[in-house]
C-alpha atoms as a PDB file:
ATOM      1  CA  UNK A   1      12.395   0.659 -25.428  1.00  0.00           C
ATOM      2  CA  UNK A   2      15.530   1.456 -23.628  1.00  0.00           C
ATOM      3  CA  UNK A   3      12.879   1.052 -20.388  1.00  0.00           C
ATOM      4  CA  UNK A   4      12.110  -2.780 -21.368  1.00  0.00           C
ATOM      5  CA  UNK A   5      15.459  -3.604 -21.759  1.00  0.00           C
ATOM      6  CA  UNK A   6      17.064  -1.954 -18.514  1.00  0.00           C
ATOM      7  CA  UNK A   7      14.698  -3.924 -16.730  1.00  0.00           C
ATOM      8  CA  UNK A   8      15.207  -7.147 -19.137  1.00  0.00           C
ATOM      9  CA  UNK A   9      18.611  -6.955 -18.508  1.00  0.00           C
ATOM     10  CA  UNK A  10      17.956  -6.382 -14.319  1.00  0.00           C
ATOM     11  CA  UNK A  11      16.275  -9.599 -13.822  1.00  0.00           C
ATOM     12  CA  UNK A  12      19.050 -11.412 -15.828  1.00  0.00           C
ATOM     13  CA  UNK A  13      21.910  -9.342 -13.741  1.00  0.00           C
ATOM     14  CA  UNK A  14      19.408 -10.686 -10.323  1.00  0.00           C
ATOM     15  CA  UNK A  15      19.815 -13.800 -11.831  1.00  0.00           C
ATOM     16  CA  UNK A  16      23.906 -13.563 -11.946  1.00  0.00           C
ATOM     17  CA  UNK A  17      24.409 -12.546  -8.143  1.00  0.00           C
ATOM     18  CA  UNK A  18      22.185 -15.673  -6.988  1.00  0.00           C
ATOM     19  CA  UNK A  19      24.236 -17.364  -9.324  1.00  0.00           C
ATOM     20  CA  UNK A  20      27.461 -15.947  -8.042  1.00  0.00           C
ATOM     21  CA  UNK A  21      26.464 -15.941  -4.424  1.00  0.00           C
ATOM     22  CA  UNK A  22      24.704 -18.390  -2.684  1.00  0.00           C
ATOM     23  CA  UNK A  23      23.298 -15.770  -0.516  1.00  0.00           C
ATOM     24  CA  UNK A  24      20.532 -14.894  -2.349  1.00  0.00           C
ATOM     25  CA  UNK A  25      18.081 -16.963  -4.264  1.00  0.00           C
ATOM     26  CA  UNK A  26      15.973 -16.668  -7.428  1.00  0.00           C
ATOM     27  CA  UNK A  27      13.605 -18.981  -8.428  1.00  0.00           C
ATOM     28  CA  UNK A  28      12.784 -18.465 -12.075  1.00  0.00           C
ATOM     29  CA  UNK A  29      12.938 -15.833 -14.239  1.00  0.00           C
ATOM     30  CA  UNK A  30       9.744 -14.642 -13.658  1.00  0.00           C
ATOM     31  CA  UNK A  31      10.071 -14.126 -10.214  1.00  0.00           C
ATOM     32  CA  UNK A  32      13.710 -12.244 -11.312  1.00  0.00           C
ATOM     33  CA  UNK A  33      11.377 -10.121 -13.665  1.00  0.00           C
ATOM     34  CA  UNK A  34       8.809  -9.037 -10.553  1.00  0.00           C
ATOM     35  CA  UNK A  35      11.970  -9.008  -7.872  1.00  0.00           C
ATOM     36  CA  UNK A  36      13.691  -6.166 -10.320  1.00  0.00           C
ATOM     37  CA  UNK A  37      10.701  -4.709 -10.535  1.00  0.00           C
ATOM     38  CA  UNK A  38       9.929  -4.398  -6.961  1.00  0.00           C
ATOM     39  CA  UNK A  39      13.728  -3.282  -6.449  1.00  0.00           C
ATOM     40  CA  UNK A  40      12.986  -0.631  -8.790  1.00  0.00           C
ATOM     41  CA  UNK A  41      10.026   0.869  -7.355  1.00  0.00           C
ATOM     42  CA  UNK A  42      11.690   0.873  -3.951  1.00  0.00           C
ATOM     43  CA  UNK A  43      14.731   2.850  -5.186  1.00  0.00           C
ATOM     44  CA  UNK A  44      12.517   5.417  -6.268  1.00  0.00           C
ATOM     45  CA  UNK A  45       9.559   5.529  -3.831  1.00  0.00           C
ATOM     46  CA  UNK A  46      11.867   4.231  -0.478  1.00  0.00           C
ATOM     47  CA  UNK A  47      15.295   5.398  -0.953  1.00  0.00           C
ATOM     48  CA  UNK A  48      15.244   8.780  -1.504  1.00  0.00           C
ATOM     49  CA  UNK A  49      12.777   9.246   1.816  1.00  0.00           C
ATOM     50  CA  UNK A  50      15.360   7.213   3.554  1.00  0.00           C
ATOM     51  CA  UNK A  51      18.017   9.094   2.110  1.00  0.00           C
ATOM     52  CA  UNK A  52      17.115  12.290   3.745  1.00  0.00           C
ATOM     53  CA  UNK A  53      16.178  10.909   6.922  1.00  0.00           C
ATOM     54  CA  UNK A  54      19.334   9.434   7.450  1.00  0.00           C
ATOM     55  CA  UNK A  55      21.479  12.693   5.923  1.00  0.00           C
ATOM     56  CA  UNK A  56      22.901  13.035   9.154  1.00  0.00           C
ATOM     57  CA  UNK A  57      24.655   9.456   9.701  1.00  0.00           C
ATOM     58  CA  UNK A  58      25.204   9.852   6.078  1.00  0.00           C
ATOM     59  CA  UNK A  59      27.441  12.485   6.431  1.00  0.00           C
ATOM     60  CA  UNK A  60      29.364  10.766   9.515  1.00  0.00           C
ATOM     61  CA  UNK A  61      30.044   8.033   7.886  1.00  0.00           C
ATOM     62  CA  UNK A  62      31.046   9.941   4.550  1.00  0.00           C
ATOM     63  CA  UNK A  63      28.173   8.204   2.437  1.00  0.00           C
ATOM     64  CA  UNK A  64      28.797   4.743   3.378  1.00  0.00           C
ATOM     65  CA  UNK A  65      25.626   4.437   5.124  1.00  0.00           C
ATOM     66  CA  UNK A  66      23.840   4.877   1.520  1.00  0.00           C
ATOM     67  CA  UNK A  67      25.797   1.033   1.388  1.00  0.00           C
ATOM     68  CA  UNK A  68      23.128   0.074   3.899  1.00  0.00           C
ATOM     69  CA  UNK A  69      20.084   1.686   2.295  1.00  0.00           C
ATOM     70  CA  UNK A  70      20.969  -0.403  -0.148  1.00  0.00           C
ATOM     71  CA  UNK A  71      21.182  -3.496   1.674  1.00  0.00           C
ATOM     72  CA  UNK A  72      17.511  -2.397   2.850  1.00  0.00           C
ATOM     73  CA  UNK A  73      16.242  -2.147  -0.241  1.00  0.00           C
ATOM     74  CA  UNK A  74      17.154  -5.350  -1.388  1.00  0.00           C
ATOM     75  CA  UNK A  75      16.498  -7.127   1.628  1.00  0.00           C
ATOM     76  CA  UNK A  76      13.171  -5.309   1.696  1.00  0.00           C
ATOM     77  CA  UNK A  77      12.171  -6.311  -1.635  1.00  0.00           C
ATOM     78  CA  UNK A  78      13.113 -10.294  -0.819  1.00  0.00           C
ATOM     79  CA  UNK A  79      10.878  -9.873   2.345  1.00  0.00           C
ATOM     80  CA  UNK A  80       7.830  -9.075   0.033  1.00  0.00           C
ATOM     81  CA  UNK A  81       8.200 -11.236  -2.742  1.00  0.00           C
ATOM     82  CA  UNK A  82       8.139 -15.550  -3.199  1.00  0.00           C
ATOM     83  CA  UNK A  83      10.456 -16.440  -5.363  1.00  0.00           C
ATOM     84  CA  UNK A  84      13.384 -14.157  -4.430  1.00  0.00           C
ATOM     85  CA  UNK A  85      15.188 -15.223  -0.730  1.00  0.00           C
ATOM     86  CA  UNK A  86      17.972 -13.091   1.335  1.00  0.00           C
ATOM     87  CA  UNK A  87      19.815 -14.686   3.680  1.00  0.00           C
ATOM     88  CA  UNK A  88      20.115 -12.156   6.529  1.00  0.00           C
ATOM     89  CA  UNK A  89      21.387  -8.712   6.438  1.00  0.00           C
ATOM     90  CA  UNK A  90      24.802  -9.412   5.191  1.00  0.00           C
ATOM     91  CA  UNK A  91      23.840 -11.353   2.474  1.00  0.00           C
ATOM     92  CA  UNK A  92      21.635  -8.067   1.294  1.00  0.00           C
ATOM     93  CA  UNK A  93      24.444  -6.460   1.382  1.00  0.00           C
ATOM     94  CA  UNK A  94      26.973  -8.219  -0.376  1.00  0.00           C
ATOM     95  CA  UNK A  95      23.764  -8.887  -2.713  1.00  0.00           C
ATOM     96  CA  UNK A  96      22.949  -5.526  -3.177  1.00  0.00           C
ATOM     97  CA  UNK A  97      26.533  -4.547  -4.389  1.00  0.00           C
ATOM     98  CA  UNK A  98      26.808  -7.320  -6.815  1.00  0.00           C
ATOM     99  CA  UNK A  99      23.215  -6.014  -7.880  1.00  0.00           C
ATOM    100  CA  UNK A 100      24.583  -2.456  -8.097  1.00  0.00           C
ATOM    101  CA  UNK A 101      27.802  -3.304 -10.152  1.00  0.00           C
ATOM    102  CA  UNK A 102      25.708  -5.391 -12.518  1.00  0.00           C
ATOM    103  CA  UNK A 103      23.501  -2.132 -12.760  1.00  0.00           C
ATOM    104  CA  UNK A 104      26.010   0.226 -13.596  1.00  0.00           C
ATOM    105  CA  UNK A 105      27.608  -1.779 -16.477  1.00  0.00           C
ATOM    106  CA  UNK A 106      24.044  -2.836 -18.083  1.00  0.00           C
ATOM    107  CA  UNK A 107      23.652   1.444 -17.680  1.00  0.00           C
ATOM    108  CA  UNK A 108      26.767   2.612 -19.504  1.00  0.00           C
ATOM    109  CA  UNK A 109      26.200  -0.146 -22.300  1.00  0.00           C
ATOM    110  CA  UNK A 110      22.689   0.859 -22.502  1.00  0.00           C
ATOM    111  CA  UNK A 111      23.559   4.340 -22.702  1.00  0.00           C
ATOM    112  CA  UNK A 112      26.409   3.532 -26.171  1.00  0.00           C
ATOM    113  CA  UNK A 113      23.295   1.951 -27.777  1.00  0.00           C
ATOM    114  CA  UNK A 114      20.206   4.164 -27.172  1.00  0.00           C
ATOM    115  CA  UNK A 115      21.994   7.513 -27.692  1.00  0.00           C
ATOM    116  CA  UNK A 116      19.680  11.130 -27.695  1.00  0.00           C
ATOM    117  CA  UNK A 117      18.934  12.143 -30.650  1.00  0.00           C
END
């Protein structure tokens, strides 16, 4: 349950950075639903093999390259999808921050209401 509404509650926080920045663009909320989706399943398949690849410029930059495996993620995920639109690298960016912020409140709220038992 907690499952379906993280990812509920994803497309409707997708939904809130188009609205808030005119970077990135949703169509509907269907294609919000497939777009967080498709975020999702890059963050766990994508990242982490990007992640280790990149450990060394990682640690130069003291983890703020993980800003722009981010940005890739999202922009990669607009790239394969109609219905969600990037507007450049910078836009991912920005996008993907928003995205990320949104995604760490709906996760702390989310963890008050579906405590372990």
């Amino acid at each position: 349950m907690k499952l379906l509404t993280q990812w509920l509650l994803s497309a409707a926080a997708l939904l809130l950075v188009a609205y808030l920045y005119s970077g990135v663009e949703v169509r509907s909320f269907s294609a919000a639903l497939i777009a967080a989706f498709v975020i999702g399943l890059f963050n766990a398949v994508l990242r982490p093999v990007l992640v280790v690849l990149t450990l060394p410029v990682t640690i130069v930059t003291v983890g703020l390259f993980l800003f722009v495996i981010n940005a890739l993620m999202f922009w990669a995920a607009a790239g394969v999808l109609d219905g969600f639109y990037v507007r450049g690298f910078g836009a991912a960016l920005l996008g993907s921050l928003l995205y990320s912020a949104l995604g760490l409140v709906i996760e702390s709220a989310l963890g008050g209401l579906f405590t372990k038992q």
